[in-house]
Protein backbone atom coordinates (compact mmCIF):
# COMPACT_ATOMS: atom_id res chain seq x y z
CA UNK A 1 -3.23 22.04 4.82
CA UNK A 2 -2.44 24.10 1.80
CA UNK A 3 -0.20 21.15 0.79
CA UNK A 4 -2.51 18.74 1.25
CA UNK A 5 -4.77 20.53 -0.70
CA UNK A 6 -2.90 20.58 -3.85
CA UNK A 7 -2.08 17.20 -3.42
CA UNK A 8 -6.31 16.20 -3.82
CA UNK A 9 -6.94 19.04 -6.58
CA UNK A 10 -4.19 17.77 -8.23
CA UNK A 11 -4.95 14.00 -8.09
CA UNK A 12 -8.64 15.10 -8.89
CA UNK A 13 -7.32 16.93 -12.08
CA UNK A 14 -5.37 14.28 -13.43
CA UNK A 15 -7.86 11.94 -13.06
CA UNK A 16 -10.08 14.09 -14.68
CA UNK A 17 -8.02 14.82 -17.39
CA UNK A 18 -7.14 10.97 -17.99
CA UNK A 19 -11.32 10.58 -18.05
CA UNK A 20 -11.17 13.61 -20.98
CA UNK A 21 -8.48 12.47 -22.85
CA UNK A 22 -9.79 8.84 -22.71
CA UNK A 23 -13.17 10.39 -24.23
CA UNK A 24 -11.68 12.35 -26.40
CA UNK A 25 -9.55 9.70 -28.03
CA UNK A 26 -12.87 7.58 -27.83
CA UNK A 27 -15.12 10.27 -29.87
CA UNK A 28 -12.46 10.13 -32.40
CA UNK A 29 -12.13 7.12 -32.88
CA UNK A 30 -16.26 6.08 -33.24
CA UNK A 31 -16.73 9.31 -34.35
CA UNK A 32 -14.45 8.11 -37.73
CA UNK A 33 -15.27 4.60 -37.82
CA UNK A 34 -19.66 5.51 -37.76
CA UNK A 35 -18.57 8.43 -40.26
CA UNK A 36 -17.16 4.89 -42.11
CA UNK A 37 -19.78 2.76 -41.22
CA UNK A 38 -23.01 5.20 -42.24
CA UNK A 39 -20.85 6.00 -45.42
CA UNK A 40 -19.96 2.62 -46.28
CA UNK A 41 -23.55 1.33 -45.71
CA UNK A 42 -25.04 4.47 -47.38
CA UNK A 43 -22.85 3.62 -50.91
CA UNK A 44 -24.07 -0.34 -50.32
CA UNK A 45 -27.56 0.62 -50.50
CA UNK A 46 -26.98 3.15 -53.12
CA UNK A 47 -25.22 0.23 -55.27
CA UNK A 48 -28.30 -2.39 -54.54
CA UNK A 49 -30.41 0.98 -55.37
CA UNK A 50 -28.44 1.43 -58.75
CA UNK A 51 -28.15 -2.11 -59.05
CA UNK A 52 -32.68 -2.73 -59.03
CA UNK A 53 -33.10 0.38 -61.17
CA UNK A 54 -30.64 -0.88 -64.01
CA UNK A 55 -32.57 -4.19 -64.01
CA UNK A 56 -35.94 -2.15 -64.51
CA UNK A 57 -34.25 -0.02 -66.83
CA UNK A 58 -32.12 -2.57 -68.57
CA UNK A 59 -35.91 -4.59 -69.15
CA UNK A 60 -37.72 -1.58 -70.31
CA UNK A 61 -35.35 -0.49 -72.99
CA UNK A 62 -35.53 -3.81 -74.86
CA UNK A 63 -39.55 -3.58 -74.64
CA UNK A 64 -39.12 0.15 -75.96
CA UNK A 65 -37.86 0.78 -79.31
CA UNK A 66 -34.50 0.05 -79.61
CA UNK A 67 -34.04 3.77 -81.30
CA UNK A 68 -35.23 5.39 -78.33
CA UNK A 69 -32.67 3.52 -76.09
CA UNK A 70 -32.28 5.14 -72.90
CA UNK A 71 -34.25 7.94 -73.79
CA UNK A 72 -38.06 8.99 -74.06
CA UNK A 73 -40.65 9.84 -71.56
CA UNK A 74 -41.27 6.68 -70.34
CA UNK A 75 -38.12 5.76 -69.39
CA UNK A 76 -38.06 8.76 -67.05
CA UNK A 77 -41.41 7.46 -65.57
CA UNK A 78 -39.65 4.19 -64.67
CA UNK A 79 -36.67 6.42 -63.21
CA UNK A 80 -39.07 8.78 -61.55
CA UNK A 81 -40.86 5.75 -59.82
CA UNK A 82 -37.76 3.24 -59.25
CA UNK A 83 -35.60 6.59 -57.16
CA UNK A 84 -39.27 7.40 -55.29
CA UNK A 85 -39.15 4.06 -53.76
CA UNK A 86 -35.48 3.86 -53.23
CA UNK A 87 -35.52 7.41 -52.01
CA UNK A 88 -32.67 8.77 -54.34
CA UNK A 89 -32.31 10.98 -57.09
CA UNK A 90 -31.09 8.91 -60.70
CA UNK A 91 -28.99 9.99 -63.50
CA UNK A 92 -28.65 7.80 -66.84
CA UNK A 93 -25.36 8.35 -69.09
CA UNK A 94 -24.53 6.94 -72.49
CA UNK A 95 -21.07 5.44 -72.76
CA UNK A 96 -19.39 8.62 -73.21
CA UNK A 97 -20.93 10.25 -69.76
CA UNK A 98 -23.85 12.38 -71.57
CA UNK A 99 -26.86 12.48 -69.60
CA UNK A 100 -29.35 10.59 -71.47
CA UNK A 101 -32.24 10.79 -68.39
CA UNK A 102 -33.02 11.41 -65.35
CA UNK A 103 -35.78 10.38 -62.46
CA UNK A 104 -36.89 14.66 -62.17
CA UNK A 105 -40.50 14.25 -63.45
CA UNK A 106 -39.70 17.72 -65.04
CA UNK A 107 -38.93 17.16 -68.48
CA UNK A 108 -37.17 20.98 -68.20
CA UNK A 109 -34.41 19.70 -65.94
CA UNK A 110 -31.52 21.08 -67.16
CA UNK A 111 -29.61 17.81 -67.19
CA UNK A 112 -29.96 16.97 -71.21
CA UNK A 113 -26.61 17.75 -72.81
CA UNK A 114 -24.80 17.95 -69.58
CA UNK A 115 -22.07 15.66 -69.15
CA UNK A 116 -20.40 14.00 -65.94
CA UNK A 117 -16.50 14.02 -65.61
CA UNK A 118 -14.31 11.73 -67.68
CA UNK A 119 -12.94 10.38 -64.37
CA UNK A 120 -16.38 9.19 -63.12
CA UNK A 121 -16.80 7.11 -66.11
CA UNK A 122 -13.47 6.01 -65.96
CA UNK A 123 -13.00 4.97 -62.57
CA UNK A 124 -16.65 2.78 -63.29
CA UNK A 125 -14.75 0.82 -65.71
CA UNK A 126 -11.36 0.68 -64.01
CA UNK A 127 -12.66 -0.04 -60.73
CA UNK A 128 -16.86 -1.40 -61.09
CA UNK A 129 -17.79 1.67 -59.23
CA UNK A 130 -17.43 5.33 -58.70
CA UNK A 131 -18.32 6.83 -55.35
CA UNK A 132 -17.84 11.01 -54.44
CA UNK A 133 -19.43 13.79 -52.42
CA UNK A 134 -19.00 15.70 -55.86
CA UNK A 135 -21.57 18.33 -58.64
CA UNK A 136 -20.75 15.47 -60.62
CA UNK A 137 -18.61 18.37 -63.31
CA UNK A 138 -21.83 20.50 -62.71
CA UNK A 139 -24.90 18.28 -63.30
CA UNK A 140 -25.90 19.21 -59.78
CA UNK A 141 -25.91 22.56 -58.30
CA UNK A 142 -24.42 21.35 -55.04
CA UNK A 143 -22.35 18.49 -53.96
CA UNK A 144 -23.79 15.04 -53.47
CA UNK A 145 -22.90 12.26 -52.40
CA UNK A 146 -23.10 10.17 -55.92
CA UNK A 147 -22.40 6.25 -56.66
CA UNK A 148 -22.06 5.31 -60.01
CA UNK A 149 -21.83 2.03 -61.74
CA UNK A 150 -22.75 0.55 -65.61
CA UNK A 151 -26.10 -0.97 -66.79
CA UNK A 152 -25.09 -4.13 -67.83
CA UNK A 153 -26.22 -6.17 -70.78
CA UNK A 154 -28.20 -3.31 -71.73
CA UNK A 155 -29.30 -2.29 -75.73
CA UNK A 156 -25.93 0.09 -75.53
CA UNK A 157 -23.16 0.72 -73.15
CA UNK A 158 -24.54 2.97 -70.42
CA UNK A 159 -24.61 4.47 -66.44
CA UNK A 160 -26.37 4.71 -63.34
CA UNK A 161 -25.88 7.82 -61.39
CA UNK A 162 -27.43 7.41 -57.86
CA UNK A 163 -27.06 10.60 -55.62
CA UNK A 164 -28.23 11.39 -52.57
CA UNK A 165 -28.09 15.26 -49.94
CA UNK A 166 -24.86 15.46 -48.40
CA UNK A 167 -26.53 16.92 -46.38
CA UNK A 168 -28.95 13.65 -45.49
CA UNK A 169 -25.68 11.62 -44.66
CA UNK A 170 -24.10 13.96 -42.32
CA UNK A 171 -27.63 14.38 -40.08
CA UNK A 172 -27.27 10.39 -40.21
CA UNK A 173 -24.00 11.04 -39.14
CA UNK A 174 -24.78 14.17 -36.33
CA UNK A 175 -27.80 12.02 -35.03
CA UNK A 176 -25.35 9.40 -33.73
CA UNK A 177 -22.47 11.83 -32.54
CA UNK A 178 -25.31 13.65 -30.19
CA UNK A 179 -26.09 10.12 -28.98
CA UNK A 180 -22.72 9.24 -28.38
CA UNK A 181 -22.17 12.81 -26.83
CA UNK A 182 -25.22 12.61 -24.47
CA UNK A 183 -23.80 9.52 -23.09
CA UNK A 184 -20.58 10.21 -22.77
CA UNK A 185 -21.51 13.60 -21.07
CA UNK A 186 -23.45 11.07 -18.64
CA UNK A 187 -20.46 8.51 -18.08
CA UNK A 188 -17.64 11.72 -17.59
CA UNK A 189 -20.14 13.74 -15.09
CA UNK A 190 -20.60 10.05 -13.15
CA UNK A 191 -16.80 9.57 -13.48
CA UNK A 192 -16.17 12.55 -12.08
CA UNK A 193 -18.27 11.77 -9.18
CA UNK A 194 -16.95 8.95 -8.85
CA UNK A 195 -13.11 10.41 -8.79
CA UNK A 196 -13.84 12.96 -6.35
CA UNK A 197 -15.14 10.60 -4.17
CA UNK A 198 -12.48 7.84 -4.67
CA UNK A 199 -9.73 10.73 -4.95
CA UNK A 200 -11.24 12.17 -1.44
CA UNK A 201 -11.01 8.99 0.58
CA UNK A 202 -7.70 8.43 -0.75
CA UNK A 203 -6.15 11.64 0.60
CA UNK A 204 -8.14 11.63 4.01
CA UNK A 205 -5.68 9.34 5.75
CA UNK A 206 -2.92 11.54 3.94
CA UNK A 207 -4.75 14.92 5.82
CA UNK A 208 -5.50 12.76 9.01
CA UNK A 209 -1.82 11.53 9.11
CA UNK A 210 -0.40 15.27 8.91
CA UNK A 211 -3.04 16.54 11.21
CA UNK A 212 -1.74 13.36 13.50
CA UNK A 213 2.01 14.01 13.18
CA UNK A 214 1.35 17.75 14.13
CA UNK A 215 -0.19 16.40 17.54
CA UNK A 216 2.56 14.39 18.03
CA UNK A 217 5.09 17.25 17.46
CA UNK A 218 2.83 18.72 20.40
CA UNK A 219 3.30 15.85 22.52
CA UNK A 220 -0.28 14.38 22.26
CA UNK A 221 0.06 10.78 20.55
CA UNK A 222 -3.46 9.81 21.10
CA UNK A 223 -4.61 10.72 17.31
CA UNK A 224 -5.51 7.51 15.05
CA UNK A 225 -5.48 7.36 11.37
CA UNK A 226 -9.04 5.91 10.14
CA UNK A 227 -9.28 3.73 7.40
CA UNK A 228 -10.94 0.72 6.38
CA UNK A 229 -9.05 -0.11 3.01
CA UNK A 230 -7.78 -2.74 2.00
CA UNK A 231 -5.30 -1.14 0.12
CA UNK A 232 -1.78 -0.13 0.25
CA UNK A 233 -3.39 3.49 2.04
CA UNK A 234 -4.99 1.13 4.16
CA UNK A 235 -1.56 -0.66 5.28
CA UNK A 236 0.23 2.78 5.18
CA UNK A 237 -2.52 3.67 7.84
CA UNK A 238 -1.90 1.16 9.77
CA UNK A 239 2.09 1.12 9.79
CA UNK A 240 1.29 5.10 10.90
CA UNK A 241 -0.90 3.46 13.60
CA UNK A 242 1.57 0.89 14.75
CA UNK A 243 4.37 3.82 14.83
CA UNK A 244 1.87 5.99 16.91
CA UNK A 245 1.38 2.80 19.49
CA UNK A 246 5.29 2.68 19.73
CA UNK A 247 5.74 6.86 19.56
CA UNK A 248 3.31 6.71 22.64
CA UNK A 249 4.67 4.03 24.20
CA UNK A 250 8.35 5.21 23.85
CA UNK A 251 6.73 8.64 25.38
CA UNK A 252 4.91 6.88 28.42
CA UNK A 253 8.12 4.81 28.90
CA UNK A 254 10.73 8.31 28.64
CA UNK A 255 7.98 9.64 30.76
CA UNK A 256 8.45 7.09 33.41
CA UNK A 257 11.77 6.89 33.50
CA UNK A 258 12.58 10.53 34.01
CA UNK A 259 9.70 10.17 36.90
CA UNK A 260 11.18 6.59 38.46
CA UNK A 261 15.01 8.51 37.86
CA UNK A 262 13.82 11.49 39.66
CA UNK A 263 12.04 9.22 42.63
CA UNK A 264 15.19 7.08 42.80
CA UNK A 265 17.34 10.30 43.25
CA UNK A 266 16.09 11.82 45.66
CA UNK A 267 15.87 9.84 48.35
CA UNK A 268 20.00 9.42 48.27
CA UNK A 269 20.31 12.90 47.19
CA UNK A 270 18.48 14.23 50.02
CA UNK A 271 19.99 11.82 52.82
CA UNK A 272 23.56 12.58 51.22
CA UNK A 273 22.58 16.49 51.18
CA UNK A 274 21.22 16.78 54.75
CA UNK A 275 23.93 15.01 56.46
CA UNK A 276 26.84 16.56 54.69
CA UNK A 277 25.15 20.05 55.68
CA UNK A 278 24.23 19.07 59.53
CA UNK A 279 27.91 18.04 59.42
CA UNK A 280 28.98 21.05 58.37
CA UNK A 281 26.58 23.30 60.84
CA UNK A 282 27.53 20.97 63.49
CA UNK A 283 24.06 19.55 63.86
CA UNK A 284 25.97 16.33 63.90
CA UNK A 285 28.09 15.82 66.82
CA UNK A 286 32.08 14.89 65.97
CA UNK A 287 31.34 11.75 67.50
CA UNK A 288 28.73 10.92 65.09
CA UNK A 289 30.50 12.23 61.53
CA UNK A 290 32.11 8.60 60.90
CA UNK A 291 28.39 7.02 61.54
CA UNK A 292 26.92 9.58 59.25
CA UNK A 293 29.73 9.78 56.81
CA UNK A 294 29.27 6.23 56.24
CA UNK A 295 25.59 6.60 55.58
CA UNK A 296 26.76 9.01 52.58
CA UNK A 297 29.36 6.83 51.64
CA UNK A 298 26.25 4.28 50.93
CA UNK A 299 24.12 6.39 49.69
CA UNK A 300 27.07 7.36 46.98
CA UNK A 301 27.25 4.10 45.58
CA UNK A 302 24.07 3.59 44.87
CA UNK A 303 23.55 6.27 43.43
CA UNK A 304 26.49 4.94 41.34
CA UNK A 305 24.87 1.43 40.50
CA UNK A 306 22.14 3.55 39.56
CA UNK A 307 24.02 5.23 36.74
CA UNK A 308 25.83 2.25 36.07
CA UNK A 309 22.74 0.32 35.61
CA UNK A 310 20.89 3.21 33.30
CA UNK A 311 24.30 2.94 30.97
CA UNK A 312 23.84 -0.93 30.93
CA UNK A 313 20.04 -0.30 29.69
CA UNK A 314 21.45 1.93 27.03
CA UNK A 315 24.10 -0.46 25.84
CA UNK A 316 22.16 -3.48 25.70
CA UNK A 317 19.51 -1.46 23.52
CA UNK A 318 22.18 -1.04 21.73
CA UNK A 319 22.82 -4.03 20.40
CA UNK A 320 20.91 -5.66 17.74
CA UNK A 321 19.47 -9.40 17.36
CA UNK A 322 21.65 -9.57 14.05
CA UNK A 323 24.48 -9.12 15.70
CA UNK A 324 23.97 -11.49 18.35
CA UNK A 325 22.84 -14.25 15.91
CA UNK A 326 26.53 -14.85 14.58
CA UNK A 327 27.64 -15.13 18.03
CA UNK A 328 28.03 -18.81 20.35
CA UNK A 329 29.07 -19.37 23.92
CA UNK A 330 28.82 -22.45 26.64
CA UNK A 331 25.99 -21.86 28.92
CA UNK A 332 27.15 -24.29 30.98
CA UNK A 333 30.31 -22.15 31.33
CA UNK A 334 28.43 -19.32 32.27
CA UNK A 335 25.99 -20.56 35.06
CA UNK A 336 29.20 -22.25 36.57
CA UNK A 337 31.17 -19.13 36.48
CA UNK A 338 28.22 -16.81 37.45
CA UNK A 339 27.56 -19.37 40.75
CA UNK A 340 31.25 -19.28 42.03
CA UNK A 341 31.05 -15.74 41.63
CA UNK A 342 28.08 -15.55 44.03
CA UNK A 343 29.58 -18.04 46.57
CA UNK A 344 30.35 -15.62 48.88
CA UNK A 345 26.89 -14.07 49.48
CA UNK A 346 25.27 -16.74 48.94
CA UNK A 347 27.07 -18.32 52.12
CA UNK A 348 26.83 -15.41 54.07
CA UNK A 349 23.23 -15.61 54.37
CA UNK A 350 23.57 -19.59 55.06
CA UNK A 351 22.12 -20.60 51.88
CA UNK A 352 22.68 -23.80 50.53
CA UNK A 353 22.60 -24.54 46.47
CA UNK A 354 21.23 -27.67 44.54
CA UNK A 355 22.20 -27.92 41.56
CA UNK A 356 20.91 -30.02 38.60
CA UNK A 357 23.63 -29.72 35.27
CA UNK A 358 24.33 -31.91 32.16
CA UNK A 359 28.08 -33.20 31.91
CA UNK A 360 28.72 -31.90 28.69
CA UNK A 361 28.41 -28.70 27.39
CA UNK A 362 25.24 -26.81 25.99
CA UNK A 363 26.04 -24.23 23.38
CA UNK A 364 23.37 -20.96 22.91
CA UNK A 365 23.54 -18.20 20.12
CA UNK A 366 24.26 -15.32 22.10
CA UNK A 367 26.85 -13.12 24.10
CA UNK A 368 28.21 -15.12 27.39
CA UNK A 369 28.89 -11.61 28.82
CA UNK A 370 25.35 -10.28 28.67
CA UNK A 371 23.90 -13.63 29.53
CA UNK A 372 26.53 -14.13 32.69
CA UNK A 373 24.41 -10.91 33.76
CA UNK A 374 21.15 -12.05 33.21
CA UNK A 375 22.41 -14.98 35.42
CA UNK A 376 24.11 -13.38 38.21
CA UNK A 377 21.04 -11.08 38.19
CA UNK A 378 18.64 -13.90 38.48
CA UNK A 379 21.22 -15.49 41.73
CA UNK A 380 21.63 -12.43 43.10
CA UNK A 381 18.31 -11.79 43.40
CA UNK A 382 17.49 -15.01 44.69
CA UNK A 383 19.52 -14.91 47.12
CA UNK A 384 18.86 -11.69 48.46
CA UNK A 385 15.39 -12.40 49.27
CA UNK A 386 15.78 -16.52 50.06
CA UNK A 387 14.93 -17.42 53.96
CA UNK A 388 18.35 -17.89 55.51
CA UNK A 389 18.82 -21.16 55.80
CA UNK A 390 16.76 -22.82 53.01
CA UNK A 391 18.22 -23.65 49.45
CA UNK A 392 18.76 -22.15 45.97
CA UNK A 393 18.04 -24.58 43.23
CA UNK A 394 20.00 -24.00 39.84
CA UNK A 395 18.76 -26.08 36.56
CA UNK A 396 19.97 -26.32 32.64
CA UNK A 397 18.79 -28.49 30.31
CA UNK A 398 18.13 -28.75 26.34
CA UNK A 399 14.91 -29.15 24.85
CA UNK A 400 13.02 -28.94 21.85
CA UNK A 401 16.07 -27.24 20.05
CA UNK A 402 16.55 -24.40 22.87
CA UNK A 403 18.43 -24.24 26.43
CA UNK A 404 16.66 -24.11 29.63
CA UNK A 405 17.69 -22.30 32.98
CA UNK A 406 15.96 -21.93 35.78
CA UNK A 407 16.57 -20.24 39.78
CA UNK A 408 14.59 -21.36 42.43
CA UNK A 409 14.42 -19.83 45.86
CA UNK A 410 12.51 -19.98 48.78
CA UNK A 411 10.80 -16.80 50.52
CA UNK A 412 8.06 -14.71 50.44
CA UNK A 413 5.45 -15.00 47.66
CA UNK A 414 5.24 -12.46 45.46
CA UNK A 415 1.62 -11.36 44.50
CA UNK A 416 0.19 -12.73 41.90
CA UNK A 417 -0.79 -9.02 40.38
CA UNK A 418 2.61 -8.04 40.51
CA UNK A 419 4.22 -10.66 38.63
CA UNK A 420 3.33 -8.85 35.28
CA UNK A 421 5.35 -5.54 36.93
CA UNK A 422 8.17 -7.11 37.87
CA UNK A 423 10.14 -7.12 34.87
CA UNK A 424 10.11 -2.95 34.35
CA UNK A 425 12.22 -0.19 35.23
CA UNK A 426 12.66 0.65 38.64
CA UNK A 427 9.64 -1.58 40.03
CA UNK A 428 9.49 -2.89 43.22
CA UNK A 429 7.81 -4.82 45.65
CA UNK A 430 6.78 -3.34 49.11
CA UNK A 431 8.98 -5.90 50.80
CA UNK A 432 11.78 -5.32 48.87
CA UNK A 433 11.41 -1.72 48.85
CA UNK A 434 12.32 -1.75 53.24
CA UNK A 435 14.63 -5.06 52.06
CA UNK A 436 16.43 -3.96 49.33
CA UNK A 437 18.25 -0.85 49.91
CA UNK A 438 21.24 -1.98 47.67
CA UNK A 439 19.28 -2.62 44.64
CA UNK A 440 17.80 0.12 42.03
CA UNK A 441 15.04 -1.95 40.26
CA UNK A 442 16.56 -2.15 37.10
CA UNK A 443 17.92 -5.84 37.59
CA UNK A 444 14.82 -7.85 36.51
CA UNK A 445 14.51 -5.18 33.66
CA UNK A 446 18.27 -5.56 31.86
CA UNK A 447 17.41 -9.09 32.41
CA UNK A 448 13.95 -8.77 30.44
CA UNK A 449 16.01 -6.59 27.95
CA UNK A 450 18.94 -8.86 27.17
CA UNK A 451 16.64 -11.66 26.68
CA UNK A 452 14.59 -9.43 24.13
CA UNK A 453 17.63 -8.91 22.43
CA UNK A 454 18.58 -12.48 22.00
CA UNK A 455 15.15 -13.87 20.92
CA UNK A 456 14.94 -15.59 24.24
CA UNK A 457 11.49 -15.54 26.52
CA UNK A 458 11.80 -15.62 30.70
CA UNK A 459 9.02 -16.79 32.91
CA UNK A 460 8.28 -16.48 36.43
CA UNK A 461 6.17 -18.40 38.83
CA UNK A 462 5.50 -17.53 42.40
CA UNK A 463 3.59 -20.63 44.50
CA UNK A 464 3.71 -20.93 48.12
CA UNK A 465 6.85 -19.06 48.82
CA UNK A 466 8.66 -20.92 45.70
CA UNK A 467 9.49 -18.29 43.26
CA UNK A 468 10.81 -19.53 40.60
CA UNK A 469 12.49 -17.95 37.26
CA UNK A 470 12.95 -19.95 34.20
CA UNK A 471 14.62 -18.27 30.88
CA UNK A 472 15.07 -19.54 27.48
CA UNK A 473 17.99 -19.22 24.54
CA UNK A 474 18.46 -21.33 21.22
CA UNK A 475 21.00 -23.47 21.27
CA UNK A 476 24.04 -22.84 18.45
CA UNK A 477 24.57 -24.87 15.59
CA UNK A 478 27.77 -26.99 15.97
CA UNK A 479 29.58 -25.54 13.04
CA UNK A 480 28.81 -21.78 14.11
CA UNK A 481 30.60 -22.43 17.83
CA UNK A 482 33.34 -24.38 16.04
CA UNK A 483 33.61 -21.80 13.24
CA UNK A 484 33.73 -19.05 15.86
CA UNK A 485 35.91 -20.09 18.82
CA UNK A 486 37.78 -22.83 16.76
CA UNK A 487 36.86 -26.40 17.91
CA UNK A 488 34.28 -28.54 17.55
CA UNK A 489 31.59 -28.69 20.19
């Protein structure tokens, strides 16, 4: 849990600090480009300002006597009204930076015989304007922000000082940032919502698959991870789910082998136990020790097949399809060899065979020793529980790119609700259960397995005492059985 934990808080932090920096690198950057913007739009309209009042001024001083110039009371009247209406204050210079006027309607300023800085006036020739947060060399008594350019075609050279607060600019300035800050205090707090949820529904499956995997340390596989994502959490979900279905399954199946194991042992064990001990006591009269030694004899070997068969199971599961796939043998071969090999039973319980075989050979990807099982299986089992008398049919054929092979017997039907069951481990039928005393119930189930392991499919069909069972391999490529047993098919 504590884990788990960190694993969310620390998502949840790094997504909130990717949201902060992201903001952060955001308020920078707007807060310098509308720092630019109200600056560079300020010293526009300070220019157009400048550029009005030099026309007015530039008009008036060629009415006015051309001694007074630039100067006089009058001329400050048309400064005074011309920075009311643009809002700024104005400063008039003579070509050598003395102030010369000024828009204060005070005619005790303190501007006359100030000067501005040589670099003002210069950079106004060199470069048409001049533009500072500056006390313009002490005109003002704090820094403003000042744009300066000439009066052209005037009665003398001359300059327009416009100025304006520093102070004005930077609440221009503040009044946006709070705006900007307000809203991005809005989008970060919904973000973070927004992340805790998201960051919350991607670690539940995480906490439900732990919780999950510590129930299935404790033997209970019935947890589920839920999740409806589409995502790749969604489809690790799912692959958890899929593992718990085979985890659960693999459990039921261990559960009921060690239960069918323990069922099929005991009967033998017990038989073999009680008559070897009423031999010993003498419950069993001398007479009778061959007839009951003989029973444990029996019940010996089949405890042995039962062993034997359990070792098959775990060698066949074992193998793997890849293995089998570069692997060719004649199934024609097989079935032959598999039916001579069964010729004795098969005659001692006066059964006759049809069979119904191709001439030439039929060639399936696979092993021919696991696959002679699955056939003398499928015989043997026939033949066991055929009516005396009556007839085994055996079939092979090719089609659609696969090989066929069927066994046919004639008997007792088997229930339809127990075809599904007969292919698992140790199942049984009731009449082979008082029948069968030889067999284990694991040959229909190696013969399901091998099959599984070869890609085939087997089918069974059980119709008025017919039973018949029909499996399925794909036939080999001629160059893979030539390449592999050296000649050509």
């Amino acid at each position: 849990m504590r884990h788990l934990r960190s694993v969310y808080v620390k998502n949840l932090i790094a997504v909130m600090l990717i949201f902060c920096l992201s903001f952060a690198i955001l308020g920078a950057a707007f807060a310098g480009m509308s720092y630019s913007f109200i600056v560079r739009e300020q010293s526009q309209s300070m220019v157009d300002s400048a550029g009005t009042a030099g026309v007015m001024i530039r008009s008036y001083a060629r009415m006015d006597s051309l001694d007074q110039g630039y100067e006089g009371i009058n001329m400050r009247a048309v400064l005074a009204l011309t920075a009311d209406i643009a809002g700024y204050h104005m400063i008039v210079t003579d070509g050598e930076g003395r102030v010369v006027n000024c828009s204060d309607r005070s005619l005790d300023c303190g501007h006359g015989g100030l000067s501005v800085p040589p670099e003002a006036v210069s950079a106004i020739n060199r470069q048409g304007k001049y533009q500072a947060v500056t006390d313009l060399g002490g005109v003002f008594a704090r820094p403003r922000f000042v744009v300066g350019v000439e009066i052209p075609a005037g009665p003398s050279q001359a300059y327009i000082f416009v100025s304006d607060s520093a102070g004005r600019m930077s609440g221009i300035w503040r009044s946006f940032a709070r705006i900007f800050l307000a809203a991005a205090a809005v989008v970060v707090v919904l973000s973070f919502a927004m992340a805790f949820v998201v960051v919350r529904k991607m670690s539940r499956p995480i906490k439900e698959m732990s919780d999950a995997a510590r129930s299935y340390s404790r033997g209970d596989f019935t947890p589920r991870v839920h999740s409806a994502g589409n995502d790749e959490v969604g489809d690790l979900a799912e692959a958890f789910n899929v593992m718990a279905d085979s985890l659960e399954r693999s459990e039921q199946g261990r559960r009921d082998l060690i239960a069918n194991v323990s069922h099929e042992l005991k009967t033998p064990m017990t038989t073999i136990s009680g008559f070897a001990d009423g031999i010993l006591d003498g419950t069993i009269p001398p007479e009778k020790e061959k007839e009951y030694l003989a029973v444990i004899s029996s019940e010996t070997k089949r405890l042995s097949r039962l062993v034997r068969g359990m070792l098959d199971m775990t060698q066949l599961q074992s193998v793997t399809p890849m293995e089998l796939s570069n692997r060719s043998f004649d199934l024609l071969e097989v079935v032959c060899q598999s039916l001579l090999s069964l010729e004795t039973k098969i005659t001692s319980r006066g059964l006759d065979v049809e069979t119904v075989l191709p001439e030439e050979p039929i060639y399936a990807v696979g092993d021919s020793d696991a696959i002679t099982q699955v056939v003398h299986n499928l015989l043997d089992n026939a033949a066991k529980f055929a009516e005396p008398g009556t007839s085994l049919v055996l079939k092979l054929w090719r089609e659609e790119g696969k090989a066929y092979v069927s066994v046919a017997n004639r008997g007792e039907t088997i229930p339809k609700e127990e075809l599904p069951l007969i292919f698992e481990r140790f199942h049984k039928t009731d009449r082979s259960r008082s029948q069968d005393r030889d067999g284990v119930g694991l040959g229909l189930y190696i013969v399901k397995t091998i099959l599984d392991s070869h890609g085939g499919n087997i089918f069974v069909t059980s119709r008025d005492g017919l039973t018949t069972f029909t499996f399925c391999l794909k036939l080999a490529k001629p160059r893979q059985f030539s390449e592999k047993n050296g000649q050509k098919p």
